[in-house]
C-alpha atoms as a PDB file:
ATOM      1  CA  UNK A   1      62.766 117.034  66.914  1.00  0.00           C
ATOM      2  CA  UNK A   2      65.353 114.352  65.560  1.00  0.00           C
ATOM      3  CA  UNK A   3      68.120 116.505  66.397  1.00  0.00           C
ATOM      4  CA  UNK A   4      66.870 116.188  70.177  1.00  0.00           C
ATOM      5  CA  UNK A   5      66.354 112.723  69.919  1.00  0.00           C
ATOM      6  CA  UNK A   6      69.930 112.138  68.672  1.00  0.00           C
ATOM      7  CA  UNK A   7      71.097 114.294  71.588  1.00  0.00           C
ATOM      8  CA  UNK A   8      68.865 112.345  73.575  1.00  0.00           C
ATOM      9  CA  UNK A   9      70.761 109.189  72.597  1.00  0.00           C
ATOM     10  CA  UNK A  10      74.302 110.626  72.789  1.00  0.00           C
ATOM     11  CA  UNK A  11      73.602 111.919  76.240  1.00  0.00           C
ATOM     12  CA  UNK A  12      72.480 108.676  77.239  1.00  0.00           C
ATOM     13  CA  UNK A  13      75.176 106.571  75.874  1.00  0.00           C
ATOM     14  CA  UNK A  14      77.873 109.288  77.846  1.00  0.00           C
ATOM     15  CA  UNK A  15      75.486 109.446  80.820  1.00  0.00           C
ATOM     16  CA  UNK A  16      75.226 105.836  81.281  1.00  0.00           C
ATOM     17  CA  UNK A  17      79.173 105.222  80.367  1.00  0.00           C
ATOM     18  CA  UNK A  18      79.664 107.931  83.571  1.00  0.00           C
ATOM     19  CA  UNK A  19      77.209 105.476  85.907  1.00  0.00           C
ATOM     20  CA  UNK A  20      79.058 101.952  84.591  1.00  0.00           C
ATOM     21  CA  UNK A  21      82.463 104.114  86.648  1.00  0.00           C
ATOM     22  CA  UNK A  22      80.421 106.102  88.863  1.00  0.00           C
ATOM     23  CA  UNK A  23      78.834 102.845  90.220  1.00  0.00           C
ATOM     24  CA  UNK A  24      82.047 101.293  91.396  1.00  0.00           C
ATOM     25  CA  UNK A  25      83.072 104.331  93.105  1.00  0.00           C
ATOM     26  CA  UNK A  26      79.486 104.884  95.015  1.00  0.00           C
ATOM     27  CA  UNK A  27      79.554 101.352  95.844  1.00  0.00           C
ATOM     28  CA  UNK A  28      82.994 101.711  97.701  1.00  0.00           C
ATOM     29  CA  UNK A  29      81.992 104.574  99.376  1.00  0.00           C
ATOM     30  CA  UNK A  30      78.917 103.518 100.613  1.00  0.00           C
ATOM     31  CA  UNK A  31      79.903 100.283 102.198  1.00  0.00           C
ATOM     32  CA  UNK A  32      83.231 100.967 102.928  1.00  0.00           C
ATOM     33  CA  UNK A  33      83.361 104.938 103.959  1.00  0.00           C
ATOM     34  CA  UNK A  34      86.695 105.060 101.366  1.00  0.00           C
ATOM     35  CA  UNK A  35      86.806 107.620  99.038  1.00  0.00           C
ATOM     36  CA  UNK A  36      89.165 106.138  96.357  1.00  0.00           C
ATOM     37  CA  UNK A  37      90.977 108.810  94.284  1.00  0.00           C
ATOM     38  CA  UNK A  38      92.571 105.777  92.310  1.00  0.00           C
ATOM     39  CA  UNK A  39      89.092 104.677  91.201  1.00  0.00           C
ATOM     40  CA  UNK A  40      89.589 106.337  87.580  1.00  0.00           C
ATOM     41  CA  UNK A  41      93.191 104.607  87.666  1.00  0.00           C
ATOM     42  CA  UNK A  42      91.341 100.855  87.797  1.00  0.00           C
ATOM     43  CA  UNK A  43      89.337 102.489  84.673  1.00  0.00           C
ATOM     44  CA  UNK A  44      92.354 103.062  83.032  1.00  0.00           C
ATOM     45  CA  UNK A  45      93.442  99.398  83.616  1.00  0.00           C
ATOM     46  CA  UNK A  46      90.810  97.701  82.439  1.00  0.00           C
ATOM     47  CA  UNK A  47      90.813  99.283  78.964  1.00  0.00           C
ATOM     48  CA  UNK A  48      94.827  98.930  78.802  1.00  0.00           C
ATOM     49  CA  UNK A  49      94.214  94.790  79.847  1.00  0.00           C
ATOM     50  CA  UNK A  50      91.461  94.657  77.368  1.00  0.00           C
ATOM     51  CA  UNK A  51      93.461  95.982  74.594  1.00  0.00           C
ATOM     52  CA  UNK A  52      96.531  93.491  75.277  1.00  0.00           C
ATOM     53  CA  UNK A  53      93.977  90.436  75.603  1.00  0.00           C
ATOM     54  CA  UNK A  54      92.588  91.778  72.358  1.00  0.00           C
ATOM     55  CA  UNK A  55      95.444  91.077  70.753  1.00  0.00           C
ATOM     56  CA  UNK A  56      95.515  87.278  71.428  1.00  0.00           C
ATOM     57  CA  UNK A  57      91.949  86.131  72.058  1.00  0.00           C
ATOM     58  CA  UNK A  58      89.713  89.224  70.625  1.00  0.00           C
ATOM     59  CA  UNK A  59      87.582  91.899  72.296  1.00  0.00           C
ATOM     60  CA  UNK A  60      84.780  89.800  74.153  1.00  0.00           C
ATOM     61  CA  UNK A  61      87.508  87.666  76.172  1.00  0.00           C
ATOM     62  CA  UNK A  62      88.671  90.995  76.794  1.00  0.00           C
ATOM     63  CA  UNK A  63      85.457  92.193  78.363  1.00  0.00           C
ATOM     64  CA  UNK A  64      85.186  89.053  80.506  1.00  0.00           C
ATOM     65  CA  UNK A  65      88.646  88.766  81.821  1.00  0.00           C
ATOM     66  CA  UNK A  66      90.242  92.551  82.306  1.00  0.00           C
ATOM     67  CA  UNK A  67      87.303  93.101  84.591  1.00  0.00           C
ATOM     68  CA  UNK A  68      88.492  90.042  86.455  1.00  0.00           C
ATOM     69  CA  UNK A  69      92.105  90.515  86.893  1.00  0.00           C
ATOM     70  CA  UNK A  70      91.328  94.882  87.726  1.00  0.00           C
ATOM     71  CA  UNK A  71      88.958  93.134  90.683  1.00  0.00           C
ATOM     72  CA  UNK A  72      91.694  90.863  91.750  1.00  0.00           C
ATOM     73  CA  UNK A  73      94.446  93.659  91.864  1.00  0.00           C
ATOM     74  CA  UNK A  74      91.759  96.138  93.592  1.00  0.00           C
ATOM     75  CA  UNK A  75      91.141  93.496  96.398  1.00  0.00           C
ATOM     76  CA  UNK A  76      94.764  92.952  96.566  1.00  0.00           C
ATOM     77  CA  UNK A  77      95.154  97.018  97.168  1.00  0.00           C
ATOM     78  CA  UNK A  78      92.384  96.891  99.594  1.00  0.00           C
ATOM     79  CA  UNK A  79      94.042  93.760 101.584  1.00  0.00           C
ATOM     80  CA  UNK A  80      97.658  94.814 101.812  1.00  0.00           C
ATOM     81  CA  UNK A  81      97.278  98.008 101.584  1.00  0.00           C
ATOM     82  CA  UNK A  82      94.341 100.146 102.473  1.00  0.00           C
ATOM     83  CA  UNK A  83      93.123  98.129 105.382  1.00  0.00           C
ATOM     84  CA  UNK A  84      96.619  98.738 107.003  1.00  0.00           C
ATOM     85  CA  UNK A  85      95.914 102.887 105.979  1.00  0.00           C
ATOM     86  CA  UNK A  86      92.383 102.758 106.792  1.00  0.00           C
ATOM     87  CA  UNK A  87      92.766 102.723 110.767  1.00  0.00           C
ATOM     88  CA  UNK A  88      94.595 105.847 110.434  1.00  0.00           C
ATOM     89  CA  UNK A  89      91.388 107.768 108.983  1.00  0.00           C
ATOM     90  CA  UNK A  90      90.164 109.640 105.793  1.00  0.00           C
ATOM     91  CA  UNK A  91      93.070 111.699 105.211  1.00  0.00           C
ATOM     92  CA  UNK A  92      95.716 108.863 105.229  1.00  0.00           C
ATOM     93  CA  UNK A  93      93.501 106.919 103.039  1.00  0.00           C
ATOM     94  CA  UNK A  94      92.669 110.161 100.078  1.00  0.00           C
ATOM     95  CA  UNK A  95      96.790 110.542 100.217  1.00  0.00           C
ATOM     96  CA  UNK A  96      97.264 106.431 100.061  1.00  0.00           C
ATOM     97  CA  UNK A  97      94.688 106.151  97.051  1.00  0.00           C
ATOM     98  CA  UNK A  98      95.977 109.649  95.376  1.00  0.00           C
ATOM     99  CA  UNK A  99     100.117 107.794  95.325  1.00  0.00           C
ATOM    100  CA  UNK A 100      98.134 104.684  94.016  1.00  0.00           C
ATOM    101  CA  UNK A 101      96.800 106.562  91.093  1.00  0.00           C
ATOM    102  CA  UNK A 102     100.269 108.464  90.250  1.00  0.00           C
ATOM    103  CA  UNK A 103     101.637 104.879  90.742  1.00  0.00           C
ATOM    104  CA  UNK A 104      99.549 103.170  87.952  1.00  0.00           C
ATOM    105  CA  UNK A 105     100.094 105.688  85.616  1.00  0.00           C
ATOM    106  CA  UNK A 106     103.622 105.570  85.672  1.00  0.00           C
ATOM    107  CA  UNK A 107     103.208 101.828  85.119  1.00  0.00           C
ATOM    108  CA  UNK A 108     101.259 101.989  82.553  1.00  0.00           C
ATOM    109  CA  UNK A 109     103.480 104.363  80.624  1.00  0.00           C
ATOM    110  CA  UNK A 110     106.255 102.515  81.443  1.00  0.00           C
ATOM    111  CA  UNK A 111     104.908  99.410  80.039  1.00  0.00           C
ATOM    112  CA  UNK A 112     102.707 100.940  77.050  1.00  0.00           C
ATOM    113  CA  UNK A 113     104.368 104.136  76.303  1.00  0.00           C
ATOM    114  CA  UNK A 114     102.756 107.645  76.448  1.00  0.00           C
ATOM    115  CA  UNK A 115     100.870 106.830  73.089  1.00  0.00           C
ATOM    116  CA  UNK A 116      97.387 105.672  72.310  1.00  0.00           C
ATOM    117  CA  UNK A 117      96.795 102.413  71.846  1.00  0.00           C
ATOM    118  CA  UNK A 118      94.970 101.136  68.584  1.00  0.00           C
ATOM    119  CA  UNK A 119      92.062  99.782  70.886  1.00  0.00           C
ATOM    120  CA  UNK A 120      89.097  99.251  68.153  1.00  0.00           C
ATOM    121  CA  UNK A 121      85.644  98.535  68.694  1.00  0.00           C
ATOM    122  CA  UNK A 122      84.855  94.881  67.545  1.00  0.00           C
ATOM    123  CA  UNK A 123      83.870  93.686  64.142  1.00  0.00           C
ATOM    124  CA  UNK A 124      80.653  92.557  65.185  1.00  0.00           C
ATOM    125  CA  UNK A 125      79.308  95.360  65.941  1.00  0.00           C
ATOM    126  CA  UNK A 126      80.810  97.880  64.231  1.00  0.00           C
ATOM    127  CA  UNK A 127      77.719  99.233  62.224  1.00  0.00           C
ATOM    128  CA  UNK A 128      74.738 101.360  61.966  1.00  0.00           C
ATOM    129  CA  UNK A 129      72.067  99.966  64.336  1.00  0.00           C
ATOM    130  CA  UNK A 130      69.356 102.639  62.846  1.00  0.00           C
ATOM    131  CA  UNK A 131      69.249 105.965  61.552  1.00  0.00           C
ATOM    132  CA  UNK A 132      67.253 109.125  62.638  1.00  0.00           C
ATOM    133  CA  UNK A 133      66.572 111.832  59.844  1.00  0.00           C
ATOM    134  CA  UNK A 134      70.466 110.679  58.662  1.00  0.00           C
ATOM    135  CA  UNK A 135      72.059 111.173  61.967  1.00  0.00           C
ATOM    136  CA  UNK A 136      73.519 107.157  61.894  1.00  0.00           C
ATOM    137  CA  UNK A 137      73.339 105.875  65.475  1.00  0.00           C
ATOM    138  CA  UNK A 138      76.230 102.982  66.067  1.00  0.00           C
ATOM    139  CA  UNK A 139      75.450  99.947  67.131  1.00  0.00           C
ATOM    140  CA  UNK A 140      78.319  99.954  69.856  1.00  0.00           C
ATOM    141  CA  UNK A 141      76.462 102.382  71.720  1.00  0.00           C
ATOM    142  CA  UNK A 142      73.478 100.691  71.394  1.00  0.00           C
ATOM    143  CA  UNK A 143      75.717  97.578  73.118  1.00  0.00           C
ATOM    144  CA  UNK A 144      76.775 100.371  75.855  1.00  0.00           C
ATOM    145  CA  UNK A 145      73.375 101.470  76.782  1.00  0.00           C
ATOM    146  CA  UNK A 146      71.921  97.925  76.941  1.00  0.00           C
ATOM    147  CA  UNK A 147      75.921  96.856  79.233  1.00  0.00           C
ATOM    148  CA  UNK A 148      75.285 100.070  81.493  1.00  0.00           C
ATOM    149  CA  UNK A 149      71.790  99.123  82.504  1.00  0.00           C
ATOM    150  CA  UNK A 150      72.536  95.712  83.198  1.00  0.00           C
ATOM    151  CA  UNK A 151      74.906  96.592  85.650  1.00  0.00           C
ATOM    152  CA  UNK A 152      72.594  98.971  87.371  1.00  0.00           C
ATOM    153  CA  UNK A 153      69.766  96.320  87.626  1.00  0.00           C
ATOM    154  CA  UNK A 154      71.922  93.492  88.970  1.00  0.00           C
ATOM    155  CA  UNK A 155      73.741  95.554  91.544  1.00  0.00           C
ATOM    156  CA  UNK A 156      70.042  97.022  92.486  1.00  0.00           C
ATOM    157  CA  UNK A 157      69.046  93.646  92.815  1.00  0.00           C
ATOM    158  CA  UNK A 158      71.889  91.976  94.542  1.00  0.00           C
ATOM    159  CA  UNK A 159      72.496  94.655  97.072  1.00  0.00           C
ATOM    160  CA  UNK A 160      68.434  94.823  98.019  1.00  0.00           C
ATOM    161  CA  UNK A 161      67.147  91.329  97.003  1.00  0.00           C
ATOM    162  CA  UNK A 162      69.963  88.810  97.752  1.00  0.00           C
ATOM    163  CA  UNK A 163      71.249  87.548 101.247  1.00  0.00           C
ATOM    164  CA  UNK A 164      74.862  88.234  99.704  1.00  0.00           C
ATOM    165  CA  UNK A 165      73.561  92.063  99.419  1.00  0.00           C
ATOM    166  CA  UNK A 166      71.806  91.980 103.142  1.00  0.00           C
ATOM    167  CA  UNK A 167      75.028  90.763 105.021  1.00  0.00           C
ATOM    168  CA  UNK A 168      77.071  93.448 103.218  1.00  0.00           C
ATOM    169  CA  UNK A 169      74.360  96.194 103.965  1.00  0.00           C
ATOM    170  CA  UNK A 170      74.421  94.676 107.260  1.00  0.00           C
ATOM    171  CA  UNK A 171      78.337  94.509 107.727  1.00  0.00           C
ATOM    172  CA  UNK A 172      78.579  98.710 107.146  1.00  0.00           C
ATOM    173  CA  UNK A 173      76.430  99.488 109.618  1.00  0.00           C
ATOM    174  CA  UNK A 174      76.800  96.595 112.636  1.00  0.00           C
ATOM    175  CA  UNK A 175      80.462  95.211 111.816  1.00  0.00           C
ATOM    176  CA  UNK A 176      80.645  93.592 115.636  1.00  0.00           C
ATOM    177  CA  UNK A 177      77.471  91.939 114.938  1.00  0.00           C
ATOM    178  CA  UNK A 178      77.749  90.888 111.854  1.00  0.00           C
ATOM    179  CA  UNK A 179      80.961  89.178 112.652  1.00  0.00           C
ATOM    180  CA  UNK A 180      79.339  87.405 116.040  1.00  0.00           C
ATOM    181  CA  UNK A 181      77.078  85.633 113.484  1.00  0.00           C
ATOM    182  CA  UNK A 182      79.703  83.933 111.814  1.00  0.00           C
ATOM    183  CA  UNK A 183      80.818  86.160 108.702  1.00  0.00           C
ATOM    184  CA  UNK A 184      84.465  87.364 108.036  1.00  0.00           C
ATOM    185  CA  UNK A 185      83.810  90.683 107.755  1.00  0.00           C
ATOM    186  CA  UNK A 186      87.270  92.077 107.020  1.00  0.00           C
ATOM    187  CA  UNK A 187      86.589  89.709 103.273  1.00  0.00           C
ATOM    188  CA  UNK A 188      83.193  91.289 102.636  1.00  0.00           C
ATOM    189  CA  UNK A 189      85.275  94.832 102.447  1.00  0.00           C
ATOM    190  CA  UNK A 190      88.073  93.660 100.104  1.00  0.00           C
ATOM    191  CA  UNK A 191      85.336  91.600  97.969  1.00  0.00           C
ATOM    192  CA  UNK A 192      83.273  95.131  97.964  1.00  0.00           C
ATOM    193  CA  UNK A 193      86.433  96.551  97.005  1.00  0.00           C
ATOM    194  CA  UNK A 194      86.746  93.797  94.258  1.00  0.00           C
ATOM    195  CA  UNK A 195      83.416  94.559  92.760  1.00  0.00           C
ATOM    196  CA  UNK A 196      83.666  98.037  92.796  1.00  0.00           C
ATOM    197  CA  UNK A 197      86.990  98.122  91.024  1.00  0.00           C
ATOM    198  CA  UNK A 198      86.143  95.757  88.771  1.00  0.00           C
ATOM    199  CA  UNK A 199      82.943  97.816  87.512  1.00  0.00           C
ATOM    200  CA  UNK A 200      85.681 100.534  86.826  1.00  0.00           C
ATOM    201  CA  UNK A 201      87.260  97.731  84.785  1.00  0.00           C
ATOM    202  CA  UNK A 202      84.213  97.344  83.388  1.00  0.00           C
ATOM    203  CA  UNK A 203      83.737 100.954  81.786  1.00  0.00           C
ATOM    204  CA  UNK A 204      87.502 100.799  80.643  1.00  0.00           C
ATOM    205  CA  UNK A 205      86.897  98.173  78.691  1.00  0.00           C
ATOM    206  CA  UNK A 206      83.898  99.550  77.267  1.00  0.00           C
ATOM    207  CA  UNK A 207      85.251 103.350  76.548  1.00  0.00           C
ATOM    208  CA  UNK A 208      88.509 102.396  75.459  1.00  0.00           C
ATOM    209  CA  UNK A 209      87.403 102.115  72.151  1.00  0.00           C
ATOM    210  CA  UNK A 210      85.654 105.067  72.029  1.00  0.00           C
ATOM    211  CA  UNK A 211      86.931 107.473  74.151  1.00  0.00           C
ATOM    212  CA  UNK A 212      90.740 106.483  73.384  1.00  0.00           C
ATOM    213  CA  UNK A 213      93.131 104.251  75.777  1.00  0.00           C
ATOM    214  CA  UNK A 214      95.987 106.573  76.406  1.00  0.00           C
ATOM    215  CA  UNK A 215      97.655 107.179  79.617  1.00  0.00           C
ATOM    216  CA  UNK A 216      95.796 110.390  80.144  1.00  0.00           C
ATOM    217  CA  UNK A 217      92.494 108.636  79.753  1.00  0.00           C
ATOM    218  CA  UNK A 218      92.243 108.380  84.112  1.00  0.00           C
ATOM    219  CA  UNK A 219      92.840 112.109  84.532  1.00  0.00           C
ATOM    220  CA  UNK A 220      90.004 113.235  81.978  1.00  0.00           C
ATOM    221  CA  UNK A 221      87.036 111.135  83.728  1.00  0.00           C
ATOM    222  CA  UNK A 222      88.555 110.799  87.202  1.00  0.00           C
ATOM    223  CA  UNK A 223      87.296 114.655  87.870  1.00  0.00           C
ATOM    224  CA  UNK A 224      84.103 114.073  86.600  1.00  0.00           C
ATOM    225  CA  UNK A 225      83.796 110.988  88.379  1.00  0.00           C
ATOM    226  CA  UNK A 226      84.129 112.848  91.731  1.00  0.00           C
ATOM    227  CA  UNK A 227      81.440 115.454  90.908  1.00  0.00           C
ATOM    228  CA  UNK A 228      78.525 112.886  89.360  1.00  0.00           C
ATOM    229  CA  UNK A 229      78.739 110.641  93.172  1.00  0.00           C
ATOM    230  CA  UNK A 230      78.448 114.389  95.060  1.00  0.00           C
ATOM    231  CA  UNK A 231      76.008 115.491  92.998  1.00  0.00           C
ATOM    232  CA  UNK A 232      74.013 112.463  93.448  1.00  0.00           C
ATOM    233  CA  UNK A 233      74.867 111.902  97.228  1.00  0.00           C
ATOM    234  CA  UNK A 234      77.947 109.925  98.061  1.00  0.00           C
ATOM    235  CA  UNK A 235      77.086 106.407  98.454  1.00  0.00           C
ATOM    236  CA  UNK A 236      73.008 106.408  96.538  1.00  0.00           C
ATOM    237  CA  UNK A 237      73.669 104.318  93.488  1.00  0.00           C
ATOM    238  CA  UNK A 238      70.015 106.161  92.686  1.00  0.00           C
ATOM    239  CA  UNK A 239      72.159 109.284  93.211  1.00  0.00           C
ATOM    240  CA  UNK A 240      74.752 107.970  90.185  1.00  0.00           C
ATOM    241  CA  UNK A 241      72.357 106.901  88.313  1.00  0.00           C
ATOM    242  CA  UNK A 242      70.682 110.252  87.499  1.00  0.00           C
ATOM    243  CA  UNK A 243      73.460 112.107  88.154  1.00  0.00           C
ATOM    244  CA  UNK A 244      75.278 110.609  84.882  1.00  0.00           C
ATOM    245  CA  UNK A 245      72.737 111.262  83.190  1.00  0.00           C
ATOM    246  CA  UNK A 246      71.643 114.700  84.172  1.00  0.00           C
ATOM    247  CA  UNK A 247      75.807 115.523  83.031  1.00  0.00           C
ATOM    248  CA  UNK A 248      75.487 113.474  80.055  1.00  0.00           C
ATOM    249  CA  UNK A 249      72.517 115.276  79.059  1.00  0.00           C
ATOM    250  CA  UNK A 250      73.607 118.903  79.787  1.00  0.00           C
ATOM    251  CA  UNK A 251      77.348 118.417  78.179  1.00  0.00           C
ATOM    252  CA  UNK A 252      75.694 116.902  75.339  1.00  0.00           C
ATOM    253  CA  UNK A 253      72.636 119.856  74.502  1.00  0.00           C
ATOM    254  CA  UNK A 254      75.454 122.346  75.607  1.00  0.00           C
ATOM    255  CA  UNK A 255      77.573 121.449  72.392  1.00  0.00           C
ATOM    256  CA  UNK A 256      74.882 120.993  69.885  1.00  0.00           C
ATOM    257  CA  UNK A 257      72.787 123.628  70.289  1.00  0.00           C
ATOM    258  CA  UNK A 258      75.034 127.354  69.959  1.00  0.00           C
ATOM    259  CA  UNK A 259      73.218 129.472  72.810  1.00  0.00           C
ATOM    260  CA  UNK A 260      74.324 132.697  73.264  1.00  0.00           C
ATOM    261  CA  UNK A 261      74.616 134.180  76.745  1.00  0.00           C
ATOM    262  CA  UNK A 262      73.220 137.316  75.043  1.00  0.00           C
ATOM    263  CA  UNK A 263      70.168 135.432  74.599  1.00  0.00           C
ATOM    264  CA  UNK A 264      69.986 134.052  77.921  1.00  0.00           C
ATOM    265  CA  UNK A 265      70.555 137.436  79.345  1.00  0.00           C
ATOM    266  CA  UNK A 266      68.250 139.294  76.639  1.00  0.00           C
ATOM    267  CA  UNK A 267      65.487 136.846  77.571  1.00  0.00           C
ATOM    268  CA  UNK A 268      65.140 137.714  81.163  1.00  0.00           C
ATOM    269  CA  UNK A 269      65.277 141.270  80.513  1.00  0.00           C
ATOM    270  CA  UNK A 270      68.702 142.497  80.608  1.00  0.00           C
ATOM    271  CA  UNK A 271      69.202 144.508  77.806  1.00  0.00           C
ATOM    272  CA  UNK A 272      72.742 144.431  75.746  1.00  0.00           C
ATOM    273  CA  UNK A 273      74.904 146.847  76.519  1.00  0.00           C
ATOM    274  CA  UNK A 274      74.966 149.671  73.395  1.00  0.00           C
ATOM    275  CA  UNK A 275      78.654 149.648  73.543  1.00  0.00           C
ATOM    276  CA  UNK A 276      79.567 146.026  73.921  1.00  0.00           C
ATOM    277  CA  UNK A 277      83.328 145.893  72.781  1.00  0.00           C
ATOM    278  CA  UNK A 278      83.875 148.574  75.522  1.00  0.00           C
ATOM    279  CA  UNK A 279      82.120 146.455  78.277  1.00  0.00           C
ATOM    280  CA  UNK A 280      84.660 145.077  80.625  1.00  0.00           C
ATOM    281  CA  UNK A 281      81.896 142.224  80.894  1.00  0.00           C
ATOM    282  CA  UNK A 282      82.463 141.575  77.121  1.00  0.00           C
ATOM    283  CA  UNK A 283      83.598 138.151  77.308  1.00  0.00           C
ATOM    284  CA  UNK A 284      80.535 137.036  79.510  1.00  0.00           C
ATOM    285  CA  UNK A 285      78.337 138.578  76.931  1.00  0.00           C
ATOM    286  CA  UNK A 286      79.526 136.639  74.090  1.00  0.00           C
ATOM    287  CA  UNK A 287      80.278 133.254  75.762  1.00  0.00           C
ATOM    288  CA  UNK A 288      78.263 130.503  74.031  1.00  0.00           C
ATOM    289  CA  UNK A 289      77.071 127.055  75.440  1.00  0.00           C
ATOM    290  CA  UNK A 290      79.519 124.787  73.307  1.00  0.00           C
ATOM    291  CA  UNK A 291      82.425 127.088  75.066  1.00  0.00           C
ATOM    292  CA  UNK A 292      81.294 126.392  78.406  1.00  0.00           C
ATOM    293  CA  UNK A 293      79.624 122.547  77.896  1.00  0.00           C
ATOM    294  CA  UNK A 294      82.348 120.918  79.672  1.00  0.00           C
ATOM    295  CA  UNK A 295      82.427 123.323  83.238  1.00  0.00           C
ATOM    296  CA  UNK A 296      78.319 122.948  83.449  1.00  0.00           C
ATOM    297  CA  UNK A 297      78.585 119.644  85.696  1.00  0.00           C
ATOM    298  CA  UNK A 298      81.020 121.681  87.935  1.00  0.00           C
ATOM    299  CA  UNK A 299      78.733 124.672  87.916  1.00  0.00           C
ATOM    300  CA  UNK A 300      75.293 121.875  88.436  1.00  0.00           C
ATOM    301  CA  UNK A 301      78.021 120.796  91.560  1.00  0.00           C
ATOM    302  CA  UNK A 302      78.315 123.993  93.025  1.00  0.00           C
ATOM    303  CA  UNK A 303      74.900 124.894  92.781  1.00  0.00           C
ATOM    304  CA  UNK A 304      73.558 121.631  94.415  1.00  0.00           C
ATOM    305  CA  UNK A 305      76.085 121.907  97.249  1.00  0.00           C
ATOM    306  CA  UNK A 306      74.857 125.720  98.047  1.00  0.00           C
ATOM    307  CA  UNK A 307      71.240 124.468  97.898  1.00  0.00           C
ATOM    308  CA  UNK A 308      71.404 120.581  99.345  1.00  0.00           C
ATOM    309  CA  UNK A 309      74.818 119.925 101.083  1.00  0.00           C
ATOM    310  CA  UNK A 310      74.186 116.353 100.620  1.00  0.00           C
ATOM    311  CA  UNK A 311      73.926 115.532  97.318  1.00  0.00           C
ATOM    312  CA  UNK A 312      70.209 114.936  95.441  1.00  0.00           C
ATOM    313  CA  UNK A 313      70.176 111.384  96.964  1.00  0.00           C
ATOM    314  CA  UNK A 314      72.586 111.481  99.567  1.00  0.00           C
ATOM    315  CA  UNK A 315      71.573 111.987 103.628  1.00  0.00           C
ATOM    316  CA  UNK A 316      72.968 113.799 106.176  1.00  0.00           C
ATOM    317  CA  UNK A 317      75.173 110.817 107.906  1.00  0.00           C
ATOM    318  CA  UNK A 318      77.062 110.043 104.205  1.00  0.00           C
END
């Protein structure tokens, strides 16, 4: 029982870190139809800003400000450049945002190197928060957990409860009329884009210290990314939401707990073959969850796509 409540807490802390980028992304998406395949790139930035603010005024002015300048550059992207590509339609935009993200990274190495950066978690809260049966949970991912959900409540609350929130619900889905009442339109998009970006900035800064900031640290979340917002249904921040956690949960049980596919297959009546190192289905027989922990979201993806086309969240228009 404390094993699954440590797994419980691990798989929150990397289902929630998944929402804090996943959140950005759906946000895009669902206001702005743009599905940004540079999203993981702004991710990257904010943890490689962070670090180098770090340096010179510590880790918490390094939480407020990366976020800040990622948002700036991401509505700078959006104004004088994807607005110009977005006319064009989806496929101009998926190759504009794909060169954007092979772009950054070659930036980035240029101006940090290939190497990973000594980005630590701060002073403050580098200790045990508790323990459970000697499994020491950190206080730094209690500081995650509590960052993650107040990002999902405010953006729940400012996109449903705030006349800021109504006009840019409002401005997806009647852009003429919105704009005969007054509003610019064209800067609700770019400060959508802003927001969103900066959320990505947001989770950089976070992770970094964690996961690593190394130029490589886009390409290993920027898949998964992709596969939490279909899963949930592209554009339901609802959809993210559970989404991160239902992968953060199954890649977490998947690599503490050793099930064998023997079991799985023993269980529901298929009996092992008597001569097993002759089988040409050998390897499938002996395949254990830790092996596979990291393909299950792509296999949950699949499966949801066969079954509901649309995501768990999502509706038929998205």
């Amino acid at each position: 029982m404390d094993l699954v409540l440590v797994n419980l807490i691990d798989g929150l802390v990397t289902g929630l870190l998944l929402f804090m980028l996943s959140a950005g992304l759906t946000l895009i998406f669902s206001m702005m139809g743009v599905l940004n395949f540079a999203h993981a790139s702004f991710y990257m930035l904010g943890a490689y800003f962070a670090y180098q603010i770090s340096i010179a005024l510590g880790f918490w002015m390094g939480l407020l400000v990366a976020p800040l300048i990622v948002g700036v550059i991401g509505a700078g992207v959006e104004r004088y450049g994807l607005r110009r590509v977005h006319q064009y339609g989806h496929v101009p935009e998926l190759i504009f945002t794909f060169g954007l993200a092979l772009l950054i990274e070659e930036l980035v190495q240029f101006i940090w190197g290939k190497n990973q950066l000594p980005y630590q978690i701060p002073e403050v809260l580098n200790f045990t928060a508790f323990a459970i049966s000697g499994n020491s949970i950190p206080a730094y991912k209690v500081f995650m957990i509590f960052i993650s959900i107040a990002i999902f409540i405010g953006l729940l609350y400012v996109l449903t409860k705030t006349r800021v929130g109504m006009i840019i619900q409002a401005a997806l889905s009647y852009p003429r009329t919105v704009e005969a009442l007054g509003h610019n339109v064209p800067l609700i998009f770019m400060g959508v884009f802003g927001v969103g970006t900066a959320l990505a900035g947001v989770a950089g800064v976070i992770a970094g210290p964690v996961l690593g900031t190394f130029p490589g640290m886009a390409f290993v979340l920027g898949s998964i990314v992709f596969v939490t917002i279909v899963i949930g249904g592209l554009g339901s921040l609802w959809g993210a939401l559970v989404a991160s956690l239902l992968i953060g949960w199954i890649t977490t049980f998947a690599k503490s707990y050793n099930i064998r596919m023997e079991d799985i297959l023993n269980g529901i009546g298929i009996s092992t073959p008597e001569n097993l190192g002759d089988s040409m289905f050998r390897d499938i027989w002996t395949v254990t969850s830790p092996q596979i922990a990291d393909i299950l979201p792509y296999i949950l993806m699949v499966l949801i796509l066969i079954f509901r086309p649309y995501g768990l969240f999502g509706n038929r228009d998205a």
